[in-house]
Protein backbone atom coordinates (compact mmCIF):
# COMPACT_ATOMS: atom_id res chain seq x y z
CA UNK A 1 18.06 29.77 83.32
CA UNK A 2 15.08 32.07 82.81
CA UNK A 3 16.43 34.46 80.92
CA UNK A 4 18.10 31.28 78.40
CA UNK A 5 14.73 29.70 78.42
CA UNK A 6 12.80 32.98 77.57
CA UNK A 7 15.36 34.18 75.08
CA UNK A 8 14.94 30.40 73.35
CA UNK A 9 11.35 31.20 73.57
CA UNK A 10 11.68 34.34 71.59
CA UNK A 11 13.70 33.08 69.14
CA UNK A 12 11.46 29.62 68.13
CA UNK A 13 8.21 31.41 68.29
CA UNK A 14 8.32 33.35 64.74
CA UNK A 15 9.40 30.57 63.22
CA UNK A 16 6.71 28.35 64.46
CA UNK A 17 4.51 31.02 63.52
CA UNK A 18 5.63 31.17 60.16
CA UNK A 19 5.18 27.49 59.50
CA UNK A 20 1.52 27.78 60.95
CA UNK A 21 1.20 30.28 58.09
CA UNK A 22 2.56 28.30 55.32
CA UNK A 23 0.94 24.92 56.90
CA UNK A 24 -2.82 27.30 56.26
CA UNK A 25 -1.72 28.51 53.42
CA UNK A 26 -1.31 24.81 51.91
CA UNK A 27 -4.65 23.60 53.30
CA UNK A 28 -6.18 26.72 51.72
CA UNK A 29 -4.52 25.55 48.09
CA UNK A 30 -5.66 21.75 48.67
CA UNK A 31 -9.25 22.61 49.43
CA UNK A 32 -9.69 25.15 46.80
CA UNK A 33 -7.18 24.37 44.13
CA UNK A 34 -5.87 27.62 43.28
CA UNK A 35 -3.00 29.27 43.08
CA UNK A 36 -1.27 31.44 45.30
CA UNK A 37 1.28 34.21 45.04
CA UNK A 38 3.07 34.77 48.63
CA UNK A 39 4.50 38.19 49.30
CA UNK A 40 8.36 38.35 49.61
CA UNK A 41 7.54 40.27 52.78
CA UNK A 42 5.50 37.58 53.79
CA UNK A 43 2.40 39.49 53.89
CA UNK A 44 -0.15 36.95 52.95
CA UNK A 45 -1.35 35.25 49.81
CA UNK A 46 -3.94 36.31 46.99
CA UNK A 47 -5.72 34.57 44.50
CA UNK A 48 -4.41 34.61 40.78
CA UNK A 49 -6.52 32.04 39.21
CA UNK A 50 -8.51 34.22 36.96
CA UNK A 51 -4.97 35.29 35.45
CA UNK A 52 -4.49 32.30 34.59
CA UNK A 53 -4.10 32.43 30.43
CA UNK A 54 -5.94 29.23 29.91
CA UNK A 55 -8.66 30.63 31.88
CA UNK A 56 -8.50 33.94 29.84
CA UNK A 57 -8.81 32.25 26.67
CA UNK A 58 -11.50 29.81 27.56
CA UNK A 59 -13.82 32.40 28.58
CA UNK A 60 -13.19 34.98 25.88
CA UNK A 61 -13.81 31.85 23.15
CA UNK A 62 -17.02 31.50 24.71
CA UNK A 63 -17.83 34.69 24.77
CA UNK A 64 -16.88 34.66 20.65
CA UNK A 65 -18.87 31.94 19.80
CA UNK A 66 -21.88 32.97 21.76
CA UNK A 67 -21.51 36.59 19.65
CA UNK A 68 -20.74 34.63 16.41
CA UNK A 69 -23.86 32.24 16.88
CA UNK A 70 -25.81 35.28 17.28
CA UNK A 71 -24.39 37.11 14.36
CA UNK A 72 -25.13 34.17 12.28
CA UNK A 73 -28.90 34.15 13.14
CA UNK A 74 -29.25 37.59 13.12
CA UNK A 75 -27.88 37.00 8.92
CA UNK A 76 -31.38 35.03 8.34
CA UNK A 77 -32.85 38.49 8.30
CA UNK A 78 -30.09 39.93 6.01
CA UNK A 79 -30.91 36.64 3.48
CA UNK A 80 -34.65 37.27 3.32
CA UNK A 81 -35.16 40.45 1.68
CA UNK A 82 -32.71 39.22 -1.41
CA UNK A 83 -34.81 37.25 -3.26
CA UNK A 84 -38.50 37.91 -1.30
CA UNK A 85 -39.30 41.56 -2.95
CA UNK A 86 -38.39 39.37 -6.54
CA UNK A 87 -40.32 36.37 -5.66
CA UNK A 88 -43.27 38.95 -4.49
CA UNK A 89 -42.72 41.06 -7.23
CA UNK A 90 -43.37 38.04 -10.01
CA UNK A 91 -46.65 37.64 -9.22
CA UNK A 92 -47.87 40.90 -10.08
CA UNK A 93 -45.46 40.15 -13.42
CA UNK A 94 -46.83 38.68 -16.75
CA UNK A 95 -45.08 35.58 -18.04
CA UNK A 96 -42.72 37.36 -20.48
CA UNK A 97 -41.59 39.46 -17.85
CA UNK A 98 -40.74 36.63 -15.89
CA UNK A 99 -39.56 34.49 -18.42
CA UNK A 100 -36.82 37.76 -18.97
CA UNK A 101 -34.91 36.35 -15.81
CA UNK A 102 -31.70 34.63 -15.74
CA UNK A 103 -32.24 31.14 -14.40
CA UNK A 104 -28.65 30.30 -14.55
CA UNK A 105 -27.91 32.74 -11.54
CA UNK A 106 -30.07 31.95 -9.48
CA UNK A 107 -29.52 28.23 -9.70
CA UNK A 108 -25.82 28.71 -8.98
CA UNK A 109 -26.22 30.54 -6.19
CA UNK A 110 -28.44 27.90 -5.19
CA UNK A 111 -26.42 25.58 -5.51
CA UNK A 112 -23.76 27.17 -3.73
CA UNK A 113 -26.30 27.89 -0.68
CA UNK A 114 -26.80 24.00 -0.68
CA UNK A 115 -22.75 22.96 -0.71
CA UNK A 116 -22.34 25.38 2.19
CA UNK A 117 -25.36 23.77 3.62
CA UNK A 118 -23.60 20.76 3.56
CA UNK A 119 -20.42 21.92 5.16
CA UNK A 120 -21.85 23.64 8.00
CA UNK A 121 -23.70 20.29 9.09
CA UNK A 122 -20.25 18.72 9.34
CA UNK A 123 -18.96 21.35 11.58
CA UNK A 124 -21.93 20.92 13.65
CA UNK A 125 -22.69 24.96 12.84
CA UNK A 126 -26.62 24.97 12.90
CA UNK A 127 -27.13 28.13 13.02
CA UNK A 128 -25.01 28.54 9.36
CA UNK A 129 -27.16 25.80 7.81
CA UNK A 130 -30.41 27.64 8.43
CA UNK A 131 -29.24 30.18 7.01
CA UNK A 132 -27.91 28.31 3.78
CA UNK A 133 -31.19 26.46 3.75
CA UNK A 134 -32.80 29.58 3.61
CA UNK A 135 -30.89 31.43 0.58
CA UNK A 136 -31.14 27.98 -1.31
CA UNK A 137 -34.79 27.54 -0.76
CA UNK A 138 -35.59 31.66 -1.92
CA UNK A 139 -33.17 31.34 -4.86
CA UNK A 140 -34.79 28.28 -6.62
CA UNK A 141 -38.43 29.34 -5.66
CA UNK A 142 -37.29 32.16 -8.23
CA UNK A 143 -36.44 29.67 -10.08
CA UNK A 144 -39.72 27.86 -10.05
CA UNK A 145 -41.49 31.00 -11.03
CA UNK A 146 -39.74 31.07 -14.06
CA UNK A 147 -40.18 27.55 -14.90
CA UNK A 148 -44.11 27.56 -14.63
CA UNK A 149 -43.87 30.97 -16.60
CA UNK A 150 -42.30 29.14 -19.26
CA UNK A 151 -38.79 30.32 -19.24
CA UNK A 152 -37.03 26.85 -18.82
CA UNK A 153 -37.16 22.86 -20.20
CA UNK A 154 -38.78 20.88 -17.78
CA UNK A 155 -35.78 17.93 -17.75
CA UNK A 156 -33.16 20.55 -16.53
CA UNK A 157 -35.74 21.95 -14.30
CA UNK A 158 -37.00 18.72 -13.14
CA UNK A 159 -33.32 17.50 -12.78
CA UNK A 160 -32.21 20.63 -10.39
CA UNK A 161 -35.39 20.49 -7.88
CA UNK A 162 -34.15 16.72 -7.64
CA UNK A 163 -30.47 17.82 -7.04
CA UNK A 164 -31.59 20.84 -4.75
CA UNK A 165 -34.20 18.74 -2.79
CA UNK A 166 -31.53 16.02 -1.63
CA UNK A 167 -29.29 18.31 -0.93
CA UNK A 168 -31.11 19.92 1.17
CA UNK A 169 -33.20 17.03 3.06
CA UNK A 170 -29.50 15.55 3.64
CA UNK A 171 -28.21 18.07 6.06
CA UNK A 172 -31.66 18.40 7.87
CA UNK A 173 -31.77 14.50 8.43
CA UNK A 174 -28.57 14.84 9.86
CA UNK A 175 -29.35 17.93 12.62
CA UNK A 176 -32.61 15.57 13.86
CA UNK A 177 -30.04 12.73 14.19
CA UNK A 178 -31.49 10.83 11.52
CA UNK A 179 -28.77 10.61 9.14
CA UNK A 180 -25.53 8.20 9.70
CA UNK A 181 -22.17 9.95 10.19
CA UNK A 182 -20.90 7.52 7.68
CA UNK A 183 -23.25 8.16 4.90
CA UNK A 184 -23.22 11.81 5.50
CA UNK A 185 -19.11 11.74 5.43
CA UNK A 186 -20.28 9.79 1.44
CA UNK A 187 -22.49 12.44 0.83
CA UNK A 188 -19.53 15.36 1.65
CA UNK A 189 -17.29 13.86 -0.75
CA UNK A 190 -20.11 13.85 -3.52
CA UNK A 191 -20.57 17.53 -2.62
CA UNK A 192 -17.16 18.15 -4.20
CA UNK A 193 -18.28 16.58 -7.20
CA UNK A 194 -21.05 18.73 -7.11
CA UNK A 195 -19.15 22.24 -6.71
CA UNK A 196 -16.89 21.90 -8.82
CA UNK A 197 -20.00 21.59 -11.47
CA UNK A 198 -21.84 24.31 -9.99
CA UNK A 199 -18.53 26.38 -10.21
CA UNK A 200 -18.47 25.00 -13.92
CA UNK A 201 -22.16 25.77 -14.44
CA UNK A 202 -21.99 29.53 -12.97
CA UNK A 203 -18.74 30.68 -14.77
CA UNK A 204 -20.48 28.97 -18.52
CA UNK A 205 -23.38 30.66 -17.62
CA UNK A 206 -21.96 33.84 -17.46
CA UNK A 207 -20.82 33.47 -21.09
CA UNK A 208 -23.51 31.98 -22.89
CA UNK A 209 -27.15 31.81 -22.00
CA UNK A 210 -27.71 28.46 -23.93
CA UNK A 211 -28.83 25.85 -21.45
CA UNK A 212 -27.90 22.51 -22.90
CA UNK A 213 -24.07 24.27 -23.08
CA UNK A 214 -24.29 25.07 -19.53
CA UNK A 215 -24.94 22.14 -18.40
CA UNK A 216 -23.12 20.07 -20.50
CA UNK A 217 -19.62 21.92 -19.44
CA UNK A 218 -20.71 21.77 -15.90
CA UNK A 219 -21.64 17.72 -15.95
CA UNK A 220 -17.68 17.49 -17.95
CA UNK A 221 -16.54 19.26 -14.91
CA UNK A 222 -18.18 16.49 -12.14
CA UNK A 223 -17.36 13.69 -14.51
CA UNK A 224 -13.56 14.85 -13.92
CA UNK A 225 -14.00 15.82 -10.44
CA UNK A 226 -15.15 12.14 -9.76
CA UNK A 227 -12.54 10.47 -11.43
CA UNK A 228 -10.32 12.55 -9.51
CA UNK A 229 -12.23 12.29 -5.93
C-alpha cells in the first residue's frame, strides 16, 4: 500500500506542478497584459511585446514625425537668406535699379507660399505654415520695394497686398483657434480658385512682361476655375 500510494504520489506531482506553472503564468498575462511565448521544453516564458509590429510601427512613426517637425523648422533658416540679401541689397539700390526687377516672380511665388500656407493649416502642420508665411511675407516685401520705387501700378499692387494679406491672416486666425472650421473649409475651396490663377499668372508672366496681360489671363483662369469648383 505504500509503495502504490508513493508511486501515485510520484506520478500526480509533475503534473500538479505543471499546472501551478501555467496557473502563474496566466496571472502574470492578466496583470500585465502581455504576451507570452512558452518554451516547447517548458522552460519558462519571455516577454515579446515590443515585437509586436503594431508596436514597431507606432514608435518608429513617432520617431518620423518628431525628425520631420524638426526638419521643417530647421527649413525657416534655409527660406531666409532667399530673398533677405535682395531685400537688404535694395536699399543701398537707386530706383531704376530697383525698378529693373521682375515683379511677376516674385508675386507668384508669393502666391504660391500663401496656397501652401493654406494647405498646411488644414493638415494641422504648423510648423509648414511658418515656414510658408515666411517665404510669402520676404517675397512680396520685394515686391513692395519695387512698388514704392516706381516699378508697378498702384491698383495691381494695391489689389495683391489685399489678396496676400487675407491669405495670410486666414491661416493664422485659424492656428490661435479663431477661425471656424467651416469657413476655413470655404476659404480652401477659394484657394483653388486662386492657384489655378497664380499658376495662370506665373506661366503668362514668363512670356510677356506686360502687366494688364498677366493679369487678365490669370483672372480668365479663376473665372473658369470657379465655374468649375
Amino acid at each position: 500500500l505504500f509503495r502504490s500510494q508513493r508511486s501515485k504520489c510520484c506520478v500526480l506531482r509533475p503534473a500538479k506542478t505543471e499546472q501551478l506553472n501555467m496557473a502563474g503564468v496566466q496571472d502574470v498575462e492578466a496583470a500585465a497584459g502581455r504576451s507570452f511565448e512558452v518554451g516547447a521544453a517548458g522552460g519558462g516564458a519571455r516577454d515579446v511585446s515590443l515585437l509586436e509590429p503594431g508596436k514597431l510601427s507606432s514608435d518608429l512613426k513617432d520617431r518620423l514625425d518628431k525628425l520631420t517637425t524638426l526638419a521643417v523648422n530647421l527649413a525657416t533658416f534655409a527660406y531666409l537668406p532667399l530673398q533677405v540679401p535682395q531685400i537688404v541689397k535694395n536699399f543701398r539700390s537707386t530706383p531704376d535699379e530697383i525698378r529693373l526687377l521682375s515683379w511677376q516672380g516674385l508675386t507668384a511665388g508669393a502666391l504660391g507660399n500663401l496656397l501652401l500656407a493654406t494647405y498646411f493649416a488644414g493638415q494641422g502642420e504648423w510648423a509648414a505654415v511658418r515656414v510658408q508665411i515666411i517665404g510669402s511675407v520676404t517675397n512680396f516685401a520685394v515686391v513692395c520695394q519695387i512698388f514704392a520705387a516706381g516699378g508697378m501700378d498702384a491698383p495691381i499692387f494695391w489689389g495683391l497686398l489685399a489678396v496676400i494679406a487675407v491669405g495670410l491672416l486666414i491661416p493664422s486666425l485659424k492656428g490661435l483657434g479663431l477661425f471656424p472650421d467651416s469657413a476655413f473649409a470655404t476659404w480652401s475651396e477659394g484657394s483653388t480658385v486662386l492657384g489655378a490663377a497664380a499658376l495662370l499668372f506665373s506661366v503668362t508672366a514668363t512670356f510677356t512682361q506686360d502687366e494688364y496681360v498677366t493679369l487678365g489671363v490669370a483672372a480668365a483662369g479663376a473665372a473658369a476655375m470657379a465655374a468649375l469648383v
